[in-house]
PDB file of N, CA and C in Angstrom:
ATOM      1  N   UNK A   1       6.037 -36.799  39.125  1.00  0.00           N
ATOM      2  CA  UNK A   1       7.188 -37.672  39.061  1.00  0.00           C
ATOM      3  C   UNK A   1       6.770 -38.948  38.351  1.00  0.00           C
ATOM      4  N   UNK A   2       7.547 -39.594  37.490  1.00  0.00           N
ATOM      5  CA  UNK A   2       7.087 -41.263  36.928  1.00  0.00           C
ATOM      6  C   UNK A   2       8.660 -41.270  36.932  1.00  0.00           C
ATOM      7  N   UNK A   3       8.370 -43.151  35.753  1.00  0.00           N
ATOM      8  CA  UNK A   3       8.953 -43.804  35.451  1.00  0.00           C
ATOM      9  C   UNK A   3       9.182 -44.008  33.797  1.00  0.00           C
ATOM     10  N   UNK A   4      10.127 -43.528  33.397  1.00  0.00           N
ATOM     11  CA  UNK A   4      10.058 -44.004  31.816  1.00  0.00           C
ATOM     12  C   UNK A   4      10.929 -45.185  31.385  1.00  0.00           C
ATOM     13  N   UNK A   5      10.444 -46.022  30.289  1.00  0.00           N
ATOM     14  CA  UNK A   5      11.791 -47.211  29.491  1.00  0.00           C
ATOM     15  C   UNK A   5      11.443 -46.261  28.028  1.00  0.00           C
ATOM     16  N   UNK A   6      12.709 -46.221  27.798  1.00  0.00           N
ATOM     17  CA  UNK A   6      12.640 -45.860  25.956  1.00  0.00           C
ATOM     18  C   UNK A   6      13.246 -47.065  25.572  1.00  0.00           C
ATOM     19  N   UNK A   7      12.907 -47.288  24.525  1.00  0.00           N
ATOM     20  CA  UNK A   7      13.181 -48.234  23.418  1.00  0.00           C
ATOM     21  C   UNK A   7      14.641 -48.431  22.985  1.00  0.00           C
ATOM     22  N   UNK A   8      15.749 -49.693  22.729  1.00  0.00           N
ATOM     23  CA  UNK A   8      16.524 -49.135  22.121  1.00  0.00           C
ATOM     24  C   UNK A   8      16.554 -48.904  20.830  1.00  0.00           C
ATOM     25  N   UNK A   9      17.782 -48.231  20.927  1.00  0.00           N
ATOM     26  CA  UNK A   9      17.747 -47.674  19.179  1.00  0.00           C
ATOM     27  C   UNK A   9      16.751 -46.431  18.606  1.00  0.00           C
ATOM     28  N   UNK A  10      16.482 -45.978  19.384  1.00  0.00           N
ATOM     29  CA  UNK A  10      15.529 -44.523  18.851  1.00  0.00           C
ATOM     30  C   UNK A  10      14.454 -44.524  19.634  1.00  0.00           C
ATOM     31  N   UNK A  11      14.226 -45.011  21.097  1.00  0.00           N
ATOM     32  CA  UNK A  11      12.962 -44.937  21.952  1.00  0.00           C
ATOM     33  C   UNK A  11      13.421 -43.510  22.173  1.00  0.00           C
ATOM     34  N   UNK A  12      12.518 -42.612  22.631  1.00  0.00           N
ATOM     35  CA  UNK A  12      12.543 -40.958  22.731  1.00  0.00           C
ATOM     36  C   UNK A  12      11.143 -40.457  23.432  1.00  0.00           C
ATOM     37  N   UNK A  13      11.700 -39.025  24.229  1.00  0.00           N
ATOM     38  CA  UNK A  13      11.204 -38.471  25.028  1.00  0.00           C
ATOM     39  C   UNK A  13      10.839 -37.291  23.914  1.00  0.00           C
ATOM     40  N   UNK A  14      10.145 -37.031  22.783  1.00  0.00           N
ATOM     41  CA  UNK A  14      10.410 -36.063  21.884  1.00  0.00           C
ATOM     42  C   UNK A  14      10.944 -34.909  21.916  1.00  0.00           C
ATOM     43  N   UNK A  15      11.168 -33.688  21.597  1.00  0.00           N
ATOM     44  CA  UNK A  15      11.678 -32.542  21.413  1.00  0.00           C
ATOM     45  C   UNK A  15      10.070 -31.703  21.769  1.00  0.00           C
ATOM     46  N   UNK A  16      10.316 -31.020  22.955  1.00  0.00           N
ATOM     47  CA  UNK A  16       9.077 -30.339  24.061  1.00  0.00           C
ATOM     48  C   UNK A  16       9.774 -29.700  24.712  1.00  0.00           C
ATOM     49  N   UNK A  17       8.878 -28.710  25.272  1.00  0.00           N
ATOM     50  CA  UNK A  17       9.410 -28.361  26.600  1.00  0.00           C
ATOM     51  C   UNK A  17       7.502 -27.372  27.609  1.00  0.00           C
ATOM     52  N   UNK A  18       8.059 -27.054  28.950  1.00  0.00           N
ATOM     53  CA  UNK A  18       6.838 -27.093  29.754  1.00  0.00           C
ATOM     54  C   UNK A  18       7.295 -26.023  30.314  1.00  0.00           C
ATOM     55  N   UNK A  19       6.555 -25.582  31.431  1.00  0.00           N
ATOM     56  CA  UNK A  19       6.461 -24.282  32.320  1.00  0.00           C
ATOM     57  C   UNK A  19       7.552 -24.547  33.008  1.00  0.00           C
ATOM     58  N   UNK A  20       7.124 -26.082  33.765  1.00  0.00           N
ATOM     59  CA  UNK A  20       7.857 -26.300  34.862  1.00  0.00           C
ATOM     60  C   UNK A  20       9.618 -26.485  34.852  1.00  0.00           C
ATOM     61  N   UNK A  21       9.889 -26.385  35.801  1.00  0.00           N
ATOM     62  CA  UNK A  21      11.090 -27.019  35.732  1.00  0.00           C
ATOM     63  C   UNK A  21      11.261 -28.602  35.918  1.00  0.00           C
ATOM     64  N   UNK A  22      12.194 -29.587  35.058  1.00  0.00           N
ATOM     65  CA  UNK A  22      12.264 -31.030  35.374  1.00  0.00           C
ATOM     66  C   UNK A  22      13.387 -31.405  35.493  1.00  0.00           C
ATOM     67  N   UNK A  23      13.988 -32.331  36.269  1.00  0.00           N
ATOM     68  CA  UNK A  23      14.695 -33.584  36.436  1.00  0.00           C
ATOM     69  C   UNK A  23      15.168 -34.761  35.891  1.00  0.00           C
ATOM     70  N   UNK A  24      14.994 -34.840  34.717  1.00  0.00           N
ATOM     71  CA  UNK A  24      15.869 -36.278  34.872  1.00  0.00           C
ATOM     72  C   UNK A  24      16.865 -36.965  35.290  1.00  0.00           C
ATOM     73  N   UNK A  25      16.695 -37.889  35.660  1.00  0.00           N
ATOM     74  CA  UNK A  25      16.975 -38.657  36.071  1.00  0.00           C
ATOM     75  C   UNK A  25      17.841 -40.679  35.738  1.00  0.00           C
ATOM     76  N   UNK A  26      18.725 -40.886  34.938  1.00  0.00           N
ATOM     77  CA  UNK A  26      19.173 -42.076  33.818  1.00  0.00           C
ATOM     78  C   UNK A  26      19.280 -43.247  35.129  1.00  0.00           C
ATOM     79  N   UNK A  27      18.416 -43.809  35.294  1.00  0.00           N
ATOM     80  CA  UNK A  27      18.471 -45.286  36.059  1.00  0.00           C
ATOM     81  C   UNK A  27      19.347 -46.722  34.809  1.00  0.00           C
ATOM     82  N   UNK A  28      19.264 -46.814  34.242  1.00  0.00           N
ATOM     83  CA  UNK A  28      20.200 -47.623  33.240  1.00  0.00           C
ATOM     84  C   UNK A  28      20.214 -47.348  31.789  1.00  0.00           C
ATOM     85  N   UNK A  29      21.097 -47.555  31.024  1.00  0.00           N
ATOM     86  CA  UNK A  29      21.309 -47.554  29.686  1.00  0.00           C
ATOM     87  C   UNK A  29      21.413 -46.006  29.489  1.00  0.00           C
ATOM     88  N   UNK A  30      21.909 -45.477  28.210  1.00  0.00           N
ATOM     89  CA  UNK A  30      23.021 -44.474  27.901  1.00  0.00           C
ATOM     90  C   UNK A  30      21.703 -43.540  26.182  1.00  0.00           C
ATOM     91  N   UNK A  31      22.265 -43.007  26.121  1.00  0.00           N
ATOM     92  CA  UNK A  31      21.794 -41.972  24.841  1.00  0.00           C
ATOM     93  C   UNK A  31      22.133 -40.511  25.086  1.00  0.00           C
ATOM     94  N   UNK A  32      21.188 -39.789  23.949  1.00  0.00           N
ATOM     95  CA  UNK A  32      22.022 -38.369  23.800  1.00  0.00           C
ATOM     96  C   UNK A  32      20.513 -37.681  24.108  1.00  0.00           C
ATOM     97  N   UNK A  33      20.915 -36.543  25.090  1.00  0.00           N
ATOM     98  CA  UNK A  33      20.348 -35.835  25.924  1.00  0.00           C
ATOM     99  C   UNK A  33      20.520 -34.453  24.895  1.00  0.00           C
ATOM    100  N   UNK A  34      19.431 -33.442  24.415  1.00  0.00           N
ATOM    101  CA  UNK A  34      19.581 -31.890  23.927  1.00  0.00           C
ATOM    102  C   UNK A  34      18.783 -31.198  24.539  1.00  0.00           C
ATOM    103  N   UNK A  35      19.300 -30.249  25.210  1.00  0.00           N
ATOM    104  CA  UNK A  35      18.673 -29.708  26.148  1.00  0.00           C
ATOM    105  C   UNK A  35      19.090 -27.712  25.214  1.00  0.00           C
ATOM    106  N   UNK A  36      17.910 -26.910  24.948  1.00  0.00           N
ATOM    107  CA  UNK A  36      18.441 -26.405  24.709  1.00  0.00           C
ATOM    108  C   UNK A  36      18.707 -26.193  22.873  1.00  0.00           C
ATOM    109  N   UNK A  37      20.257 -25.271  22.938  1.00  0.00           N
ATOM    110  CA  UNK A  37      21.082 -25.514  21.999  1.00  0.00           C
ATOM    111  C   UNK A  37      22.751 -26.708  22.221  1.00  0.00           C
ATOM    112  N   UNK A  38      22.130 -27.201  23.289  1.00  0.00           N
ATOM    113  CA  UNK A  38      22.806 -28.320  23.410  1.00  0.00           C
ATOM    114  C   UNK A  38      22.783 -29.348  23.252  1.00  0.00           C
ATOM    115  N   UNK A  39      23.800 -30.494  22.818  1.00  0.00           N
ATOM    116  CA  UNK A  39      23.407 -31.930  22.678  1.00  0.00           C
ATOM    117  C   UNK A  39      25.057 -32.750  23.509  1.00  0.00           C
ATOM    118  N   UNK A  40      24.477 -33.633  24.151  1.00  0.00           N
ATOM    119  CA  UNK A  40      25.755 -34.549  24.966  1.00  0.00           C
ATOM    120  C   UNK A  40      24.731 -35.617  25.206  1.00  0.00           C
ATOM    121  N   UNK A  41      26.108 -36.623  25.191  1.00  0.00           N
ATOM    122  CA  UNK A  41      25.555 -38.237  25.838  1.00  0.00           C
ATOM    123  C   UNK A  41      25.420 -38.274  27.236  1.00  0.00           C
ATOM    124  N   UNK A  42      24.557 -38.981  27.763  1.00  0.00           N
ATOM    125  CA  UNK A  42      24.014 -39.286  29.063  1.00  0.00           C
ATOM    126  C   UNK A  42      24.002 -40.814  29.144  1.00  0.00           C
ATOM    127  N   UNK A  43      24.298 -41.138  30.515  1.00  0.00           N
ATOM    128  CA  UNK A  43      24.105 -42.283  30.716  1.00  0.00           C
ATOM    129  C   UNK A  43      24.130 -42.716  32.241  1.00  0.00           C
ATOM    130  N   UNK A  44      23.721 -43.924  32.810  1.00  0.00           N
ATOM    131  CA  UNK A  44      23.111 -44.219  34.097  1.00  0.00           C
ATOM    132  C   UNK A  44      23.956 -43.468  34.818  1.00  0.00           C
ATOM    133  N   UNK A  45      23.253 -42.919  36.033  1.00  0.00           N
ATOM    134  CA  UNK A  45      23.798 -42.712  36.973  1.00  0.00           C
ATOM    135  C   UNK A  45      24.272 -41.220  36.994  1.00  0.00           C
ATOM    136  N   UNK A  46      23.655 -40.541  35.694  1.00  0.00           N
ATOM    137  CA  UNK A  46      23.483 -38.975  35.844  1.00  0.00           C
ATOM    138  C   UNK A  46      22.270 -38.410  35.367  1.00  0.00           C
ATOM    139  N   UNK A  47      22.090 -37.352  36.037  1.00  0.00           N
ATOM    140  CA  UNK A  47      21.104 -36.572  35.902  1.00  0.00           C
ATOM    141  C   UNK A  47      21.340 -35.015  35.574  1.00  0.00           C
ATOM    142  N   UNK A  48      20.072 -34.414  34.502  1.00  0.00           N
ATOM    143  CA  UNK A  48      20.275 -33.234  33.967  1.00  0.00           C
ATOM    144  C   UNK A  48      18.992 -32.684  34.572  1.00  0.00           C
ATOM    145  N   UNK A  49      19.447 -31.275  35.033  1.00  0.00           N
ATOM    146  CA  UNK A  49      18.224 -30.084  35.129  1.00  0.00           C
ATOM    147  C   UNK A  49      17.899 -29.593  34.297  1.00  0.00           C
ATOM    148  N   UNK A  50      16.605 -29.352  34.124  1.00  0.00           N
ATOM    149  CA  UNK A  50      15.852 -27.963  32.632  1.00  0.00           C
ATOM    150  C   UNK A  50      15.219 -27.536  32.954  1.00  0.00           C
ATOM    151  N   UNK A  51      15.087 -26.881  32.954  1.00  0.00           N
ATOM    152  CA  UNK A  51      14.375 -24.692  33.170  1.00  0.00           C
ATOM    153  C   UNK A  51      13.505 -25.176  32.579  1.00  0.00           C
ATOM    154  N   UNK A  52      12.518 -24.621  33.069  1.00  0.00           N
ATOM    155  CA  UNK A  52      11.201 -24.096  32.285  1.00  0.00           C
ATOM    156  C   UNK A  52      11.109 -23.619  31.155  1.00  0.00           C
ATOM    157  N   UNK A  53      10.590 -23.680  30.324  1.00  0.00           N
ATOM    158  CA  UNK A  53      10.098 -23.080  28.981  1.00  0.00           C
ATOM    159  C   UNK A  53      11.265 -23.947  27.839  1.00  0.00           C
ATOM    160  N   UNK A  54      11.952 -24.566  28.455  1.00  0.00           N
ATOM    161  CA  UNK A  54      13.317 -24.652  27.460  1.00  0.00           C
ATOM    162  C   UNK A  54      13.439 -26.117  27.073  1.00  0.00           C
ATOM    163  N   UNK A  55      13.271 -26.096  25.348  1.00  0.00           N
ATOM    164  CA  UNK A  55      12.883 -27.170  24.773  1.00  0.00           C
ATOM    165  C   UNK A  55      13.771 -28.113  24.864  1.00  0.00           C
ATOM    166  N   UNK A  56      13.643 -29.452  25.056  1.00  0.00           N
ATOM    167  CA  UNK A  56      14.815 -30.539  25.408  1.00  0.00           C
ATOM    168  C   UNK A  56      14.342 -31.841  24.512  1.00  0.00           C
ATOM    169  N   UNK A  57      14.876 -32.824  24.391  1.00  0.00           N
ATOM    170  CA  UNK A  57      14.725 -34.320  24.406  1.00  0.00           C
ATOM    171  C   UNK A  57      15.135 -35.413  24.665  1.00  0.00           C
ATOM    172  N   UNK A  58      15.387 -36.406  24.696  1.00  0.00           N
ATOM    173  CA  UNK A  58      16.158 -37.335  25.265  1.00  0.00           C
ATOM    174  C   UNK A  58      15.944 -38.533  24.407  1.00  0.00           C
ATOM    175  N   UNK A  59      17.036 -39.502  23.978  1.00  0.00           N
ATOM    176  CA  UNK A  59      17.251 -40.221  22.588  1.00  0.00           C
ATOM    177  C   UNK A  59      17.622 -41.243  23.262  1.00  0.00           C
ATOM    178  N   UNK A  60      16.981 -42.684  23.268  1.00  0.00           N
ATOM    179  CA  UNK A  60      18.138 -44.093  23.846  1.00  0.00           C
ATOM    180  C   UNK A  60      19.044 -44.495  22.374  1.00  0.00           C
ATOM    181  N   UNK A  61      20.115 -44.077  22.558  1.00  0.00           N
ATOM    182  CA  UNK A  61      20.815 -44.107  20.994  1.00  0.00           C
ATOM    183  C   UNK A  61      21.151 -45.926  21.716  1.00  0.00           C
ATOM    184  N   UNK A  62      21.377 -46.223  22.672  1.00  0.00           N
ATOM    185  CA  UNK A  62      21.727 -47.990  22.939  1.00  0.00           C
ATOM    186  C   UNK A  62      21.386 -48.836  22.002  1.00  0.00           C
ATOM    187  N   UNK A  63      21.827 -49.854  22.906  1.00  0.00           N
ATOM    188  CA  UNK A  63      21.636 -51.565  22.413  1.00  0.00           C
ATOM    189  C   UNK A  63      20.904 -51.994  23.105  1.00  0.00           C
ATOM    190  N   UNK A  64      20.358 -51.502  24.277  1.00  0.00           N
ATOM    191  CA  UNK A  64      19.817 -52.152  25.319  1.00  0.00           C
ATOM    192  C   UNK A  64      18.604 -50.638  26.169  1.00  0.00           C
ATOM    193  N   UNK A  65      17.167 -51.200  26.389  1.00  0.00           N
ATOM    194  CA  UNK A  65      16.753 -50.316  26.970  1.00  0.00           C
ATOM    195  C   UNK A  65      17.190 -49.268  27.831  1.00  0.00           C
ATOM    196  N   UNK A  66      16.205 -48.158  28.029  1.00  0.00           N
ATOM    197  CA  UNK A  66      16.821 -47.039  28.756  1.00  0.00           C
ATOM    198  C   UNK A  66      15.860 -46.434  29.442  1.00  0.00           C
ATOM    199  N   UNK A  67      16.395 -46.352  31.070  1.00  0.00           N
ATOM    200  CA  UNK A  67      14.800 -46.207  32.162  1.00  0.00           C
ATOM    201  C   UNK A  67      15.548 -45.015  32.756  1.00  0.00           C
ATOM    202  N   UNK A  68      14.243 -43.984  32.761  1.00  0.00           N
ATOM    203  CA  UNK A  68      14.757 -42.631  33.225  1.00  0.00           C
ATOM    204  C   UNK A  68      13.384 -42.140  34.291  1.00  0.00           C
ATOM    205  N   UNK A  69      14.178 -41.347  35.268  1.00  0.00           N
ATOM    206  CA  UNK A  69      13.110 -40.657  36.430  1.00  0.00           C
ATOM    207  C   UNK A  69      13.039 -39.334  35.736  1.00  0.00           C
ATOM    208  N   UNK A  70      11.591 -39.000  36.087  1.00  0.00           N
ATOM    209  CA  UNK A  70      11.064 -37.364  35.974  1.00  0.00           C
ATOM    210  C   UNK A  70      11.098 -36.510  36.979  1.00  0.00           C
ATOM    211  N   UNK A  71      11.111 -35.852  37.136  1.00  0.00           N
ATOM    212  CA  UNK A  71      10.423 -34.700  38.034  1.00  0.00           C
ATOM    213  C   UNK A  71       9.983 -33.557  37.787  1.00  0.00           C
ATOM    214  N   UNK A  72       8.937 -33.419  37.659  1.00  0.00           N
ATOM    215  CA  UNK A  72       8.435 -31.865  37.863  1.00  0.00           C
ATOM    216  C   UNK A  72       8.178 -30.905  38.884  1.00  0.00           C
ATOM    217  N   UNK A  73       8.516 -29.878  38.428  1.00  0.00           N
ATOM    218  CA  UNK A  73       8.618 -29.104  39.993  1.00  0.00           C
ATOM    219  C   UNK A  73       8.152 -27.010  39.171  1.00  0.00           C
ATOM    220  N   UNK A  74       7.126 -27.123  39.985  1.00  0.00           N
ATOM    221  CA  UNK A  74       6.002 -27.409  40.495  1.00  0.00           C
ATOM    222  C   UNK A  74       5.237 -28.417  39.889  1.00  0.00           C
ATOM    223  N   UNK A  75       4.386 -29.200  40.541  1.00  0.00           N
ATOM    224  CA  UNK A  75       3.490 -30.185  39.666  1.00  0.00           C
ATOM    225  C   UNK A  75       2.541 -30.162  39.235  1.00  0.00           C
ATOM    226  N   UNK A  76       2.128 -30.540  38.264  1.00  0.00           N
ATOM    227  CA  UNK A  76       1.068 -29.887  37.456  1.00  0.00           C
ATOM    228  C   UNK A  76       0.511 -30.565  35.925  1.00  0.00           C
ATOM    229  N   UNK A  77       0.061 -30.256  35.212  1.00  0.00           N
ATOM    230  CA  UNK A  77      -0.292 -31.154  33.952  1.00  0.00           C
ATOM    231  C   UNK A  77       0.820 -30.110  32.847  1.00  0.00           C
ATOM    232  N   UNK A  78       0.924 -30.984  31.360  1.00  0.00           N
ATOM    233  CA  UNK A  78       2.236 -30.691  31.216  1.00  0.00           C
ATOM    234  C   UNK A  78       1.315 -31.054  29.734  1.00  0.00           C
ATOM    235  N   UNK A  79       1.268 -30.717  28.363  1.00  0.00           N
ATOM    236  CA  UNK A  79       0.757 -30.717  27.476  1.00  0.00           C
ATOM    237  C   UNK A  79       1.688 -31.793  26.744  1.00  0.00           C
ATOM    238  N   UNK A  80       3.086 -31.478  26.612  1.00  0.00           N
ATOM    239  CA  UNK A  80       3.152 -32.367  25.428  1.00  0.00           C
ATOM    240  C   UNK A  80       2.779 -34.539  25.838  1.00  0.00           C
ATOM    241  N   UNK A  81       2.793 -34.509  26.863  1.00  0.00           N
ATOM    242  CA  UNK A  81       2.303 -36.332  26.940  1.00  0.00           C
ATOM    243  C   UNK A  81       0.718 -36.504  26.604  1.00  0.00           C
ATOM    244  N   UNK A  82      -0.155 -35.204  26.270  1.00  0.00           N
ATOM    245  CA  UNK A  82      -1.219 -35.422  25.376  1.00  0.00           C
ATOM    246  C   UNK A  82      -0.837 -35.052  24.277  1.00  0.00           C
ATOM    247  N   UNK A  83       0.061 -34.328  23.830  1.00  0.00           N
ATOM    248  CA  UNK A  83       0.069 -34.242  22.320  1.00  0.00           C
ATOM    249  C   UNK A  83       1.147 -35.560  21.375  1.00  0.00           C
ATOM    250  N   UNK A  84       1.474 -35.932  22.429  1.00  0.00           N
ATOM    251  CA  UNK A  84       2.452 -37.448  22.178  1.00  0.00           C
ATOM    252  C   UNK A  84       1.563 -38.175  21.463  1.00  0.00           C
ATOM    253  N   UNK A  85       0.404 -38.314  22.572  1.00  0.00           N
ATOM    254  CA  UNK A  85      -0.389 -39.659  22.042  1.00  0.00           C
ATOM    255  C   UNK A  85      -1.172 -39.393  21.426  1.00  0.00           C
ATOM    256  N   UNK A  86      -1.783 -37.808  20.978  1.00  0.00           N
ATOM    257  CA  UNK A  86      -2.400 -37.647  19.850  1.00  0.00           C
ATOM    258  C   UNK A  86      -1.814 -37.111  18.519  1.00  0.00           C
ATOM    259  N   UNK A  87      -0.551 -37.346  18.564  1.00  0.00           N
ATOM    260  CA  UNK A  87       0.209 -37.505  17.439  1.00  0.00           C
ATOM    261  C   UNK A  87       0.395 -35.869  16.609  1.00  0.00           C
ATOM    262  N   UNK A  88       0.093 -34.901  17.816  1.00  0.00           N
ATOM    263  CA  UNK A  88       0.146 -33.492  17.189  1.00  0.00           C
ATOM    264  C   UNK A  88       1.445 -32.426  17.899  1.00  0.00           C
ATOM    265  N   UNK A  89       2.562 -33.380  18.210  1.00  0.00           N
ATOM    266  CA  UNK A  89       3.435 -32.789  19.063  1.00  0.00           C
ATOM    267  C   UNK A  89       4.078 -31.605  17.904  1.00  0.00           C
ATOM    268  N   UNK A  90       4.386 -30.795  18.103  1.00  0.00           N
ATOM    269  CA  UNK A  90       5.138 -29.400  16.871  1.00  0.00           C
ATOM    270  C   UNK A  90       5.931 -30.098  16.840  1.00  0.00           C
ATOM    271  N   UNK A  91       6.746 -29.779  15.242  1.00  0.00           N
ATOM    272  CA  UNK A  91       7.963 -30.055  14.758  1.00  0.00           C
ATOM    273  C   UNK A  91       8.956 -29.131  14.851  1.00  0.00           C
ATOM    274  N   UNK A  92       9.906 -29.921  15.472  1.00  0.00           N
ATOM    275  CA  UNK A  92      10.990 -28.857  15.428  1.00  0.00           C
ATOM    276  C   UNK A  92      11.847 -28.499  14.098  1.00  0.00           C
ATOM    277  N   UNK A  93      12.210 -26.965  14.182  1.00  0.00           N
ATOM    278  CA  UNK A  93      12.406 -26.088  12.719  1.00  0.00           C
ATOM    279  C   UNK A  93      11.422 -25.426  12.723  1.00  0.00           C
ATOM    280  N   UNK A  94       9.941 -26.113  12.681  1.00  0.00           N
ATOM    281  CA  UNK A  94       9.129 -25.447  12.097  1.00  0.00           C
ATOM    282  C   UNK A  94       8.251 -24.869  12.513  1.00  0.00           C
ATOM    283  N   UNK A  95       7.307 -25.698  13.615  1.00  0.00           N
ATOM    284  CA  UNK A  95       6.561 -25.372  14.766  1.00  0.00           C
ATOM    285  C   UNK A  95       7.115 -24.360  15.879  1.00  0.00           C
ATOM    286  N   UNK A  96       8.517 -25.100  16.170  1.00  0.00           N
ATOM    287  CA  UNK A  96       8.914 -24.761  17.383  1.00  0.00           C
ATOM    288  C   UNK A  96      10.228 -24.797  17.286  1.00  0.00           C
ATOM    289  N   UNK A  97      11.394 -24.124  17.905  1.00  0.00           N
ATOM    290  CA  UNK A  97      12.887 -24.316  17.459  1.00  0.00           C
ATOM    291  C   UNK A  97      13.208 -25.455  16.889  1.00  0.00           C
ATOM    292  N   UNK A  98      14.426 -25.268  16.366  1.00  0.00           N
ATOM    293  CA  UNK A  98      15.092 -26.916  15.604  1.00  0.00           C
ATOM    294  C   UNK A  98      16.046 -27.288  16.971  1.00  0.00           C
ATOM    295  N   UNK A  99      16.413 -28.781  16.663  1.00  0.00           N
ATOM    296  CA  UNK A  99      17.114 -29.270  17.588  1.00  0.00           C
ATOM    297  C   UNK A  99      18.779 -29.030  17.569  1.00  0.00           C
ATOM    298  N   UNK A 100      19.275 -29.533  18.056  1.00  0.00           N
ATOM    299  CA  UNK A 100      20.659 -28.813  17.903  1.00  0.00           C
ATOM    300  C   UNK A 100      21.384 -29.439  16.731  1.00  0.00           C
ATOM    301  N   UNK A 101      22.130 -29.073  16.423  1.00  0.00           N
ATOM    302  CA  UNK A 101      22.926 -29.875  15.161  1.00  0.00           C
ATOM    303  C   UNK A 101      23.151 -31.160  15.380  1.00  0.00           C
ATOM    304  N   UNK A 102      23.288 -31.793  14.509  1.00  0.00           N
ATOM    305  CA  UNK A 102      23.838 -33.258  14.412  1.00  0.00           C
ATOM    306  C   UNK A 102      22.953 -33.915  15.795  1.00  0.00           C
ATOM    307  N   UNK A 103      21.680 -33.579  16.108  1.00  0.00           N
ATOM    308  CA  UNK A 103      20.795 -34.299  17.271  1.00  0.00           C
ATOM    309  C   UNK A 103      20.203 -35.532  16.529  1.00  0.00           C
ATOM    310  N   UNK A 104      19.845 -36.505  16.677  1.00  0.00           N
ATOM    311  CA  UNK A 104      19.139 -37.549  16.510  1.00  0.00           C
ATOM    312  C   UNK A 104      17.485 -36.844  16.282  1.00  0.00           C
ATOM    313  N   UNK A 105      17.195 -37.092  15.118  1.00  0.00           N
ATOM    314  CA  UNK A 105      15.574 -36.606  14.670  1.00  0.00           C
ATOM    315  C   UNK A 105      14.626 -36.865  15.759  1.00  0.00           C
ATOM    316  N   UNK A 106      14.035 -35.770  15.517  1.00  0.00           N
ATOM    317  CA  UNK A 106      12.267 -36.212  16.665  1.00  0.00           C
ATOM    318  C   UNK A 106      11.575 -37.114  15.810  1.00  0.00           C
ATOM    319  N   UNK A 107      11.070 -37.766  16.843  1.00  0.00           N
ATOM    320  CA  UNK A 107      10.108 -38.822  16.737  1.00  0.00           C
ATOM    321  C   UNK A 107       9.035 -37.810  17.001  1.00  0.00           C
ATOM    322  N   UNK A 108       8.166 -37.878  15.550  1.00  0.00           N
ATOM    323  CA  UNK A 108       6.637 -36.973  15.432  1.00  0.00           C
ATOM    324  C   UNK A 108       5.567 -37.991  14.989  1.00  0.00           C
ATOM    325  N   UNK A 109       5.994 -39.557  15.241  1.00  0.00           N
ATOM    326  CA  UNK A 109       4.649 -40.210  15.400  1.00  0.00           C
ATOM    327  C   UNK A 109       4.161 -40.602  16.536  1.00  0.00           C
ATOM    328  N   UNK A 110       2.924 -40.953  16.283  1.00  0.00           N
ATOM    329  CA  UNK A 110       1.848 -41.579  17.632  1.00  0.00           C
ATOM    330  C   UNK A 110       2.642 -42.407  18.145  1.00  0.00           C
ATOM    331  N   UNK A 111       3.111 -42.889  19.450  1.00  0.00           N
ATOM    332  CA  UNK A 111       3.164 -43.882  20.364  1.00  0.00           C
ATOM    333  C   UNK A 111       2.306 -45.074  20.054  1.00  0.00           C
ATOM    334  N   UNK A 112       2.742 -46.247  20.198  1.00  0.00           N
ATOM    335  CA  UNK A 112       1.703 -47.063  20.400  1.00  0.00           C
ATOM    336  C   UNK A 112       0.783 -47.457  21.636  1.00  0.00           C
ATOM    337  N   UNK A 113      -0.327 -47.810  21.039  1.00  0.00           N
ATOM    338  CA  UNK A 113      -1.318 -47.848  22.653  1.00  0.00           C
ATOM    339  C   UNK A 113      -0.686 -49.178  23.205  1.00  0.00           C
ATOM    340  N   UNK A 114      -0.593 -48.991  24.591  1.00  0.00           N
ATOM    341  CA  UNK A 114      -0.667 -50.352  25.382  1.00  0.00           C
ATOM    342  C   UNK A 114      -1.601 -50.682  26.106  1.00  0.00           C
TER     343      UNK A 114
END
């Protein structure tokens, strides 16, 4: 389980997906959620389920930051938040499915260190 802030204007959870099943969770501010071959806006005060294996991302399209809860279930280590920060996450299309139409692009650079 954590805590995330995305950035506004294009902070992102990239286009991944894991064994487990997860939770999110939108504690404030709004963006577009693709889960899937799906894409819809999300915003505080709802939360989406995702299956296992099934590639998703999450976009702060805002004006104003955007803080979201995780959950994993079962818990366990989860590959793409090392391949985040080593800047080798697959591209979607090419690596790994494409995102859904008209989705807001993955972010396929390094994070910055804090």
């Amino acid at each position: 389980m954590g805590f995330v802030t995305l950035e506004p204007g294009g902070g992102q959870v990239p286009w991944h997906n894991q064994d487990q099943e997860e939770v999110y969770f939108i504690v404030d501010g709004s963006g577009e959620m693709c889960l899937g071959e799906e894409r819809a806006q999300i915003e505080a005060g709802q939360a989406v389920f995702i299956p296992g294996r099934v590639f998703h991302q999450l976009t702060n399209t805002g004006d104003k930051p955007m803080q979201m809860i995780y959950c994993y279930g079962p818990a366990g280590d989860v590959a793409h938040w090392r391949q985040e920060l080593e800047g080798t996450l697959p591209k979607a299309g090419i690596d790994v499915p494409p995102l859904p139409a008209g989705a807001h692009p993955q972010s396929t650079t390094k994070p910055d260190a804090r």
